[in-house]
N, C-alpha and C. Protein backbone atom coordinates (compact mmCIF):
# COMPACT_ATOMS: atom_id res chain seq x y z
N UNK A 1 0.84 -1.17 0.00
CA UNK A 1 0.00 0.00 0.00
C UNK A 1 0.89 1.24 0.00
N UNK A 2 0.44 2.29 -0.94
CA UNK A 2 1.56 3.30 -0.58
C UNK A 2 0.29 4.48 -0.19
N UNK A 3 1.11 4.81 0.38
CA UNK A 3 0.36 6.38 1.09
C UNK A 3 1.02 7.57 1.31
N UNK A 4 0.32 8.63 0.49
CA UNK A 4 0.97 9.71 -0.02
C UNK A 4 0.48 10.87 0.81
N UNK A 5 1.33 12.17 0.82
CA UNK A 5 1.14 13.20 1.57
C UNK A 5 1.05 14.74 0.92
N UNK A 6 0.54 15.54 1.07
CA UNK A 6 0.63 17.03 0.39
C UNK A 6 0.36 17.94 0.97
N UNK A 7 1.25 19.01 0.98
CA UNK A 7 0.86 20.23 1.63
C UNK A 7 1.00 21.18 0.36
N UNK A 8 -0.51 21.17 -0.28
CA UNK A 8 -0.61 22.09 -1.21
C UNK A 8 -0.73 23.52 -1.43
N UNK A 9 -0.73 24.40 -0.13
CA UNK A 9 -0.82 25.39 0.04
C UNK A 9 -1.61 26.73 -0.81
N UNK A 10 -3.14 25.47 -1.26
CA UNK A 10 -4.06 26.51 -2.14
C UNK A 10 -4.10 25.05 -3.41
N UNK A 11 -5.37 24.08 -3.22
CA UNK A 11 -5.53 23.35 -4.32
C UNK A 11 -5.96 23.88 -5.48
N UNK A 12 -6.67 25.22 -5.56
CA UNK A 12 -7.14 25.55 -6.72
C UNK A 12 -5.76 25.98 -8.01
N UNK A 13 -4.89 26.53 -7.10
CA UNK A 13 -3.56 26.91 -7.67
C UNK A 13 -3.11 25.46 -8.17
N UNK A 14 -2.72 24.27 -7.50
CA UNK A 14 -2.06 23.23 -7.54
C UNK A 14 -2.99 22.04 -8.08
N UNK A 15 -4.50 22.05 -8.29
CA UNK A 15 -4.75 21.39 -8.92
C UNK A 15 -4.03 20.73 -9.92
N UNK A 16 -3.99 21.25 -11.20
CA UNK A 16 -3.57 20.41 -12.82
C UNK A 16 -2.38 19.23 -11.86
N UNK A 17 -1.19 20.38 -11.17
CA UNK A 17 -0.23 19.77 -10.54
C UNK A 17 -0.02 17.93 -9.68
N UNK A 18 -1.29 18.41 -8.96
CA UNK A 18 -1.76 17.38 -8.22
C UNK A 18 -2.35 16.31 -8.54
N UNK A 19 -3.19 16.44 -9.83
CA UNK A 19 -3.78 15.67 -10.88
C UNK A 19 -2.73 14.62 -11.45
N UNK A 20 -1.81 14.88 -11.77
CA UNK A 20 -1.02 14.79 -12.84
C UNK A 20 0.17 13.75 -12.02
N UNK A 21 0.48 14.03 -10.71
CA UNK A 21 1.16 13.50 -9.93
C UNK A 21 0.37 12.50 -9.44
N UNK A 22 -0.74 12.21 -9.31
CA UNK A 22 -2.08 11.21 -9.17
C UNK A 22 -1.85 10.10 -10.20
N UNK A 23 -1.94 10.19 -10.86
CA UNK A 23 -2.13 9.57 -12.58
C UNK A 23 -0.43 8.85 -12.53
N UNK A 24 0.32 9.41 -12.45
CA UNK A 24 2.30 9.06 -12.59
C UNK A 24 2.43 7.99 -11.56
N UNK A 25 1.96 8.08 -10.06
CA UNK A 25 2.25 7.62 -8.96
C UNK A 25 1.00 6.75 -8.80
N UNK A 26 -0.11 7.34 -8.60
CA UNK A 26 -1.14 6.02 -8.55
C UNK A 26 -1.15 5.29 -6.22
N UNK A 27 -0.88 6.86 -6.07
CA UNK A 27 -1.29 5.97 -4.38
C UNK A 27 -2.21 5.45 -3.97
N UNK A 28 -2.37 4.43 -2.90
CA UNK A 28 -3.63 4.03 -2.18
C UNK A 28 -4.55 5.33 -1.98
N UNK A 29 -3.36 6.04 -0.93
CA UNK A 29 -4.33 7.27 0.26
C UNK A 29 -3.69 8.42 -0.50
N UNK A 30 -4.18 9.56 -0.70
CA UNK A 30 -3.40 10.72 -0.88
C UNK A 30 -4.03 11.61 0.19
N UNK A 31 -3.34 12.06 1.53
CA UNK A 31 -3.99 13.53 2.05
C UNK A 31 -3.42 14.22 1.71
N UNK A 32 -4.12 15.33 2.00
CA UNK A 32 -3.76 16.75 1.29
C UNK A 32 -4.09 17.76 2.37
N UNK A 33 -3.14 18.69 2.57
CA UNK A 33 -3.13 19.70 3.72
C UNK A 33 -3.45 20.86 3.15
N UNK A 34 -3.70 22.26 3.57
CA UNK A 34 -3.65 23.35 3.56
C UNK A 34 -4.61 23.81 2.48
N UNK A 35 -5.42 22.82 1.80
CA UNK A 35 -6.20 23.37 0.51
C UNK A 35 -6.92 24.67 0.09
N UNK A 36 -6.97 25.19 1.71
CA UNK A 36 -7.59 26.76 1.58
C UNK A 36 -9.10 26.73 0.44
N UNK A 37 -9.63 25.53 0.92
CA UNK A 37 -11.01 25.56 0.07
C UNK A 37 -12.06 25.25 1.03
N UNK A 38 -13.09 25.57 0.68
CA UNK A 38 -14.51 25.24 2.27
C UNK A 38 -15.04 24.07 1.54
N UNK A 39 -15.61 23.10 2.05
CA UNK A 39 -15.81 21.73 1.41
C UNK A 39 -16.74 22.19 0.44
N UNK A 40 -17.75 22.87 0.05
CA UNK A 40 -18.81 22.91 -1.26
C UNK A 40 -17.59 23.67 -2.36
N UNK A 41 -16.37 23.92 -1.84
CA UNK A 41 -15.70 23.94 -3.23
C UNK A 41 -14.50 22.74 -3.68
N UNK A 42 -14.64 22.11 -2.83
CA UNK A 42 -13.51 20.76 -3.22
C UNK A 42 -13.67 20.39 -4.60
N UNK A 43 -12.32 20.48 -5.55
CA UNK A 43 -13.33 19.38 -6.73
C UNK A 43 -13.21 17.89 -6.66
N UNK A 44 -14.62 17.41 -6.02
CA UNK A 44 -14.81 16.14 -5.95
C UNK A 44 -14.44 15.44 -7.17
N UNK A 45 -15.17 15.87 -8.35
CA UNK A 45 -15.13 15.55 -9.50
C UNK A 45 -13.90 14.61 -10.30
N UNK A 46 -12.59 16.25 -9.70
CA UNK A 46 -12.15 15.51 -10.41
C UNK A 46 -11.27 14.49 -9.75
N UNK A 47 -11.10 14.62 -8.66
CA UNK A 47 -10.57 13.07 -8.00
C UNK A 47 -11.29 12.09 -8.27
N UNK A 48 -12.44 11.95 -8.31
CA UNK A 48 -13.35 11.43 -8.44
C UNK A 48 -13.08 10.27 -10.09
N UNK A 49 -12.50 10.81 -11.15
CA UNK A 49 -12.23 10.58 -12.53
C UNK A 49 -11.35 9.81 -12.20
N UNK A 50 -10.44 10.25 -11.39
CA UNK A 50 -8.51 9.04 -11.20
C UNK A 50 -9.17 8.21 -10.31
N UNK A 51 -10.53 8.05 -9.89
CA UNK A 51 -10.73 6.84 -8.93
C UNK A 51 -10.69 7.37 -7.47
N UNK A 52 -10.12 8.24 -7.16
CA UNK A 52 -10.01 8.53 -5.55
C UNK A 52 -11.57 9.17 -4.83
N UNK A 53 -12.04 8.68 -3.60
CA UNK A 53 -13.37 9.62 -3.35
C UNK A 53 -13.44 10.64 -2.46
């Protein structure tokens, strides 16, 4: 199992970034710190596409 970590400091900025490192690596868990987003703006979506919920 691998389990991954991020301190993205603003996901909307680091999205594509984060996406893309998703897709290359392929972890079990990915958390993610600092996203500076209120949950009705998470994009579920697109984690949601690479499989993660």
């Amino acid at each position: 199992m691998i389990l991954a970590t991020w301190n993205v400091n603003s996901l909307n900025v680091r999205l594509p970034h984060v996406l893309d490192w998703l897709k290359t690596n392929q972890p079990d868990v990915l958390a993610i710190q600092e996203t500076k987003l209120i949950d009705e703006k998470f994009p579920k979506a697109a984690f949601a596409e690479l499989g993660y919920l």
